[in-house]
Protein backbone atom coordinates (compact mmCIF):
# COMPACT_ATOMS: atom_id res chain seq x y z
CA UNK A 1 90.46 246.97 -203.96
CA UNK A 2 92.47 244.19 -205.91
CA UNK A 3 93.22 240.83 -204.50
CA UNK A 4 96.00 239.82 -203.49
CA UNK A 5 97.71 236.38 -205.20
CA UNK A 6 99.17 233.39 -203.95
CA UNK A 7 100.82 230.54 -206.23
CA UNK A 8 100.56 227.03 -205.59
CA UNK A 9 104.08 225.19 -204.87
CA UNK A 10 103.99 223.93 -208.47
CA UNK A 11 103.85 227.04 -210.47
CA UNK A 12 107.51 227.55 -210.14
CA UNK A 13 108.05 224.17 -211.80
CA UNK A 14 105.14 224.99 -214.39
CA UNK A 15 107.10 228.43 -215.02
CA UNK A 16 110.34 226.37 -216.05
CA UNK A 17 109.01 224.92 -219.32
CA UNK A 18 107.67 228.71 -220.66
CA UNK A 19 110.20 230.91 -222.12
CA UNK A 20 111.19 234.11 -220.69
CA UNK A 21 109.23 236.31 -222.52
CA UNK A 22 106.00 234.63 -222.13
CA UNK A 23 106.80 234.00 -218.32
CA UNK A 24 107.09 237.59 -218.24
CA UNK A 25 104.14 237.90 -219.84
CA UNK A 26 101.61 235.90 -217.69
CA UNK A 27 102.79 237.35 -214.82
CA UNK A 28 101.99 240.83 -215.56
CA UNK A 29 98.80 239.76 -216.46
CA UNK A 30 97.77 237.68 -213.35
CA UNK A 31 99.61 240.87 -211.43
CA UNK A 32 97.97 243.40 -213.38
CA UNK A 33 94.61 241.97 -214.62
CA UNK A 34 93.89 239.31 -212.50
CA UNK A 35 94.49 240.92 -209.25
CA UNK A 36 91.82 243.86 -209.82
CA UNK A 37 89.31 241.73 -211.88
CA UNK A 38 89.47 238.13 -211.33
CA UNK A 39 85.95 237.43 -212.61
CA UNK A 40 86.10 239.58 -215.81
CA UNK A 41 89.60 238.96 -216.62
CA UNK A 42 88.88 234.96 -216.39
CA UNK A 43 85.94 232.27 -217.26
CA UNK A 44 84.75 229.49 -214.49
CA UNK A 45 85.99 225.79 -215.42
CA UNK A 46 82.98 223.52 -215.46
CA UNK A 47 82.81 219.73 -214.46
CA UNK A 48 85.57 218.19 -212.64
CA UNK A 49 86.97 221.37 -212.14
CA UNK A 50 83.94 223.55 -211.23
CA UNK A 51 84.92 225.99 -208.16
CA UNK A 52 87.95 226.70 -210.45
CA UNK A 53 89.06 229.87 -213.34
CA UNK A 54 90.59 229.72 -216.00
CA UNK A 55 92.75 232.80 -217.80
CA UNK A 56 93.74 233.45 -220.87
CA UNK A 57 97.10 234.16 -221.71
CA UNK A 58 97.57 232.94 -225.54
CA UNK A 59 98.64 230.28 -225.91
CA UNK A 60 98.75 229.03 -221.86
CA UNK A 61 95.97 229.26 -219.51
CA UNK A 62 96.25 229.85 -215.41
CA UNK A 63 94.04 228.21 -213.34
CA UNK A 64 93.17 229.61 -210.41
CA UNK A 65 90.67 230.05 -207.79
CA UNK A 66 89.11 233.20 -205.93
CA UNK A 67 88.03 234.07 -202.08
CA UNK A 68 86.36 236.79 -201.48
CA UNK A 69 85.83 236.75 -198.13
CA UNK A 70 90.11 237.22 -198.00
CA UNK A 71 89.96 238.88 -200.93
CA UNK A 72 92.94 236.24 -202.20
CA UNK A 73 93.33 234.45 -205.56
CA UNK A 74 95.25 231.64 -205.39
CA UNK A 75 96.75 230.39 -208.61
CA UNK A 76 96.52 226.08 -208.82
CA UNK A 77 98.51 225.67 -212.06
CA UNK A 78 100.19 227.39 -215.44
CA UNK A 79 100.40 225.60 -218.85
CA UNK A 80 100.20 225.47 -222.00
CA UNK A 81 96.16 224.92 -223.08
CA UNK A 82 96.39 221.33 -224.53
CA UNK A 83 98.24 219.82 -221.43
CA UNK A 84 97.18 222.20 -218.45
CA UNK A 85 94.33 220.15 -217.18
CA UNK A 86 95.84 216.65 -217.49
């Protein structure tokens, strides 16, 4: 059964600064990929951000977190890898 996603208020703004092609891109990954494998389509974030996952999608990451129990993956932020977790 794949999960079902919810963005953060932000992402719209993060989607803004990412051309249309890769915007495209990440999303059909997070819908595709993400939604029916969170845990092997992702890696957990350690330290400060421990709890969270982090995606993949070259050169941006997604950050996002996963309930099981609701069987929801809520995505916290989009970005390019150097300034996402600033």
């Amino acid at each position: 059964m794949a999960f079902d996603i919810l963005f953060n208020d932000s992402i719209e703004k993060d989607l803004k600064h990412i051309d249309v092609a890769q915007r495209k891109r990440i999303l059909d990954v997070i819908e595709v990929d993400l939604a029916k494998a969170p845990r092997e389509s992702g890696s957990p974030l350690k330290g400060k951000y421990k709890g969270l996952w982090k995606l993949y999608v070259v050169p941006y990451r997604v950050i996002y977190s996963i309930d099981d129990k609701t069987k929801k993956i809520r995505v916290e932020k989009i970005g390019h890898r150097k300034d996402v977790y600033r």
